[in-house]
Protein backbone atom coordinates (compact mmCIF):
# COMPACT_ATOMS: atom_id res chain seq x y z
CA UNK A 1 -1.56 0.46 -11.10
CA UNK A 2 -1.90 2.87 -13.51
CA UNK A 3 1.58 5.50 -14.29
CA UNK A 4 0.59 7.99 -12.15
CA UNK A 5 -0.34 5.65 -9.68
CA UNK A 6 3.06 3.68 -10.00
CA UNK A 7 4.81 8.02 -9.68
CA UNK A 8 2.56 8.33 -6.50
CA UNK A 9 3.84 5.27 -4.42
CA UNK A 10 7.37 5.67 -5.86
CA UNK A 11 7.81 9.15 -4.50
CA UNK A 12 6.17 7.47 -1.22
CA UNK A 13 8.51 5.11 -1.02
CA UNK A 14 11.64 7.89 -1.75
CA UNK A 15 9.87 10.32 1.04
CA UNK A 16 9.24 7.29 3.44
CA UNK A 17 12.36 4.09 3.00
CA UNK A 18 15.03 4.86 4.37
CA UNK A 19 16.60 2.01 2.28
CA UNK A 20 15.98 -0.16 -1.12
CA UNK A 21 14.68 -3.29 0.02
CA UNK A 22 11.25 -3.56 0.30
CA UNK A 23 8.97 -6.57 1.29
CA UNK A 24 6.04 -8.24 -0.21
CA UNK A 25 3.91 -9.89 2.07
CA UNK A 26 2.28 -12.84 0.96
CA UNK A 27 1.90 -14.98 3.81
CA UNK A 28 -1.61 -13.90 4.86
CA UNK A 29 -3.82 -14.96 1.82
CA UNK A 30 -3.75 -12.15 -0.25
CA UNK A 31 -5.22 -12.13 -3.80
CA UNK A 32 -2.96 -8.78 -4.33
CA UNK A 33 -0.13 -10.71 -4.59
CA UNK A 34 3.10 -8.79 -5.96
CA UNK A 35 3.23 -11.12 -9.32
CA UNK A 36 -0.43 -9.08 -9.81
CA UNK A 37 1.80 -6.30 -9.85
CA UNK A 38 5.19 -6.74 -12.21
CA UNK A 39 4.73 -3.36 -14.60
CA UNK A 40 4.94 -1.48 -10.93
CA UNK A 41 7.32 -3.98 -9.90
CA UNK A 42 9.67 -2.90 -12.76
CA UNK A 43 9.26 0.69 -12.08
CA UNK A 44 10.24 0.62 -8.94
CA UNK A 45 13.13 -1.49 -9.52
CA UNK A 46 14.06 1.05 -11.93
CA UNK A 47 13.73 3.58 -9.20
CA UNK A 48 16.14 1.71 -7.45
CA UNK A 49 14.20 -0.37 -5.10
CA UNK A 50 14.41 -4.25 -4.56
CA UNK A 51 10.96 -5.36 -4.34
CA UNK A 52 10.58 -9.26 -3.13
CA UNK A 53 7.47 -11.33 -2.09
CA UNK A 54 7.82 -13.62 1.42
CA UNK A 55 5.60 -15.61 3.23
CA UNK A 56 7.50 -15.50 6.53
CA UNK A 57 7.46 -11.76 7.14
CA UNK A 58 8.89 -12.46 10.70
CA UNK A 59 12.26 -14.10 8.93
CA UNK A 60 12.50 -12.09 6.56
CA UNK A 61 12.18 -8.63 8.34
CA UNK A 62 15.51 -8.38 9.10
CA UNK A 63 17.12 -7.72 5.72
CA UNK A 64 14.15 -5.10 4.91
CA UNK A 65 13.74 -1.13 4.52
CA UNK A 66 9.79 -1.30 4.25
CA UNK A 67 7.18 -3.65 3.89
CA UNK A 68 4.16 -3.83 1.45
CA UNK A 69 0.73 -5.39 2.75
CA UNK A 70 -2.35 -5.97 1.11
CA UNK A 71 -5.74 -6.58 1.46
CA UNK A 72 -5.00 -10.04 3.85
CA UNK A 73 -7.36 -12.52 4.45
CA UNK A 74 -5.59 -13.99 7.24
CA UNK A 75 -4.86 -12.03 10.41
CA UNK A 76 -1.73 -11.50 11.52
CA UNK A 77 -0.04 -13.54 14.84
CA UNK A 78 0.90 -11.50 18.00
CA UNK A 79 4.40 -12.58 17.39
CA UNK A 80 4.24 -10.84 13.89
CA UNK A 81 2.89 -7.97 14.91
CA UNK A 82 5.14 -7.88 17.47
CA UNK A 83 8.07 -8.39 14.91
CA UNK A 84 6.38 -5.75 12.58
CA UNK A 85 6.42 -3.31 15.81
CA UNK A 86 10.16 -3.58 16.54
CA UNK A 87 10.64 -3.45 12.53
CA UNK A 88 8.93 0.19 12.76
CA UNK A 89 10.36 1.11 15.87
CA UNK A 90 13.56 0.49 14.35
CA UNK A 91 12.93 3.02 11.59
CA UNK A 92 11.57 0.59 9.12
CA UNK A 93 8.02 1.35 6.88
CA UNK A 94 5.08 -0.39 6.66
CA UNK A 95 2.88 0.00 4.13
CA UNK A 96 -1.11 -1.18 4.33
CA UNK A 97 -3.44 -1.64 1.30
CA UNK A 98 -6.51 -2.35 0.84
CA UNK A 99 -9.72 -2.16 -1.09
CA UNK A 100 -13.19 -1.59 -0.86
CA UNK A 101 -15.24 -4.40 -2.25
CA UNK A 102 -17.94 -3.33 -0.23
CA UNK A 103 -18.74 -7.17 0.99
CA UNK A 104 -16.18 -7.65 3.26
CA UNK A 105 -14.21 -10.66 1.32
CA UNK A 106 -11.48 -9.01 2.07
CA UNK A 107 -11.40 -8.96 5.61
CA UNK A 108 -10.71 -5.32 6.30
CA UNK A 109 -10.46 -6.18 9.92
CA UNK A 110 -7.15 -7.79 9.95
CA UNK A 111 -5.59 -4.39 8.24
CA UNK A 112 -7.01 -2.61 10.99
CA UNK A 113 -6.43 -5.18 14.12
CA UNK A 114 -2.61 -4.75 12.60
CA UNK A 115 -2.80 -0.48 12.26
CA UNK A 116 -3.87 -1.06 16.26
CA UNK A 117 -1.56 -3.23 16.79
CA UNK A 118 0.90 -0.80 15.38
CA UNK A 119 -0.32 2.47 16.59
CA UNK A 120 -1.39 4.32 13.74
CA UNK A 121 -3.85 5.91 13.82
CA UNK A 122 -6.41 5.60 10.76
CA UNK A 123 -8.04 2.76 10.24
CA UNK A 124 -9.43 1.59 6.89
CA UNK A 125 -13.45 0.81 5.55
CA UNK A 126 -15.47 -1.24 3.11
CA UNK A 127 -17.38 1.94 2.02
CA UNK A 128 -18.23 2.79 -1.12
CA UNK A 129 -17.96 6.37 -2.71
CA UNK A 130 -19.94 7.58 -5.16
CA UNK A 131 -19.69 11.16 -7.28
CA UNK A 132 -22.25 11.59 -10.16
CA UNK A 133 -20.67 14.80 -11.95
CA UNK A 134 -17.24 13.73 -11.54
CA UNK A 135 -15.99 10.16 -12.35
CA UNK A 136 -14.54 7.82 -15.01
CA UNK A 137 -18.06 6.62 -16.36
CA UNK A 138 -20.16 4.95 -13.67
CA UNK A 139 -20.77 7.09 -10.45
CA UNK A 140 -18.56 4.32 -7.96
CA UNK A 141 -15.61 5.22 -9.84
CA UNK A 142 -14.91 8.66 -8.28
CA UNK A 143 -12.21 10.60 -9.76
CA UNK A 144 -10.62 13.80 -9.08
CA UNK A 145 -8.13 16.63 -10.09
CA UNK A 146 -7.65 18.14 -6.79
CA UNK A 147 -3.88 17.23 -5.38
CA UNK A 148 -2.06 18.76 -2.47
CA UNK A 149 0.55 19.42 -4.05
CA UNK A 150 2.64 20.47 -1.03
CA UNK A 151 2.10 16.79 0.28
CA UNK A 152 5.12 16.09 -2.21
CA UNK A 153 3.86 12.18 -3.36
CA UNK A 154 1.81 14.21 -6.42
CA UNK A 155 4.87 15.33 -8.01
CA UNK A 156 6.49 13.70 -11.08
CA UNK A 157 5.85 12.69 -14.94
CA UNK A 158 2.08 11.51 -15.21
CA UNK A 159 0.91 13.34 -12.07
CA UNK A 160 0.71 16.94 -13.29
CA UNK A 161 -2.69 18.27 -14.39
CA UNK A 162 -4.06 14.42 -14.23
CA UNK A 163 -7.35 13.14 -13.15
CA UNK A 164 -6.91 10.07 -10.28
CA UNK A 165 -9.32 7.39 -9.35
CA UNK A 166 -10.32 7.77 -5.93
């Protein structure tokens, strides 16, 4: 993740846990895996926040704020999204990656079997966005300047007057 990237899901995760302990799931074949991820890892911790990877999200639910999912290649039981329900239900977040690779290898289906399975209500893609006036050198890498700033997550150091990728 870039800075303002690591601001953006920081001030998430301050509008959104109700709590510091937050869950990495790793039980469902991701390649994001959190070690992928230790400068954000840090700043988070920094922020507070107790960031751990598990590979038995159903036992380890109980002793969590939020939950951090990512791009899995392996669908999810009933029982654990039955556990994740409850876990929500109960006040607790759940956050869903993922990434458009625009193949499919990374099974967007089981991000959005689990949004059903959760009730929300977007769903994710494996589109693939293109802007040729305004991006960071090659036309897939949309970028853009345009926050709403009353959504509250674009506030902080690196996020003001800054350019994102899409």
């Amino acid at each position: 993740l870039t800075p303002a990237n690591e601001t953006f899901m920081i001030n998430a995760y301050d509008s959104i846990v109700d709590g510091d302990t937050i869950l990495w799931d790793e039980g469902h074949d991701q390649f994001w895996t959190l070690d992928r991820f230790g400068d954000f890892e840090a700043a988070a911790e920094g922020a507070g926040y107790a960031i751990d990877a598990t590979a038995d999200l159903e036992a380890d639910l109980s002793g969590a704020d939020a939950v951090v999912i990512t791009s899995p290649a392996a669908a999810f039981s009933d029982s654990e999204v039955s556990a994740l329900s409850d876990f929500v239900d109960d006040g607790g977040a759940v956050f869903l990656h993922d990434q458009s690779d625009f193949e499919d290898f990374d099974a967007t289906a089981n991000l959005n079997d689990l949004a059903s399975g959760l009730d929300f209500r977007f769903r994710f893609n494996d589109d693939q966005v293109t802007d040729e006036q305004n991006n960071a050198g090659q036309s897939f890498v949309p970028t853009t300047s345009n926050f709403n700033t009353a959504f509250g997550f674009f506030e902080g150091e690196g996020l003001e007057n800054t350019t994102q990728y899409l």
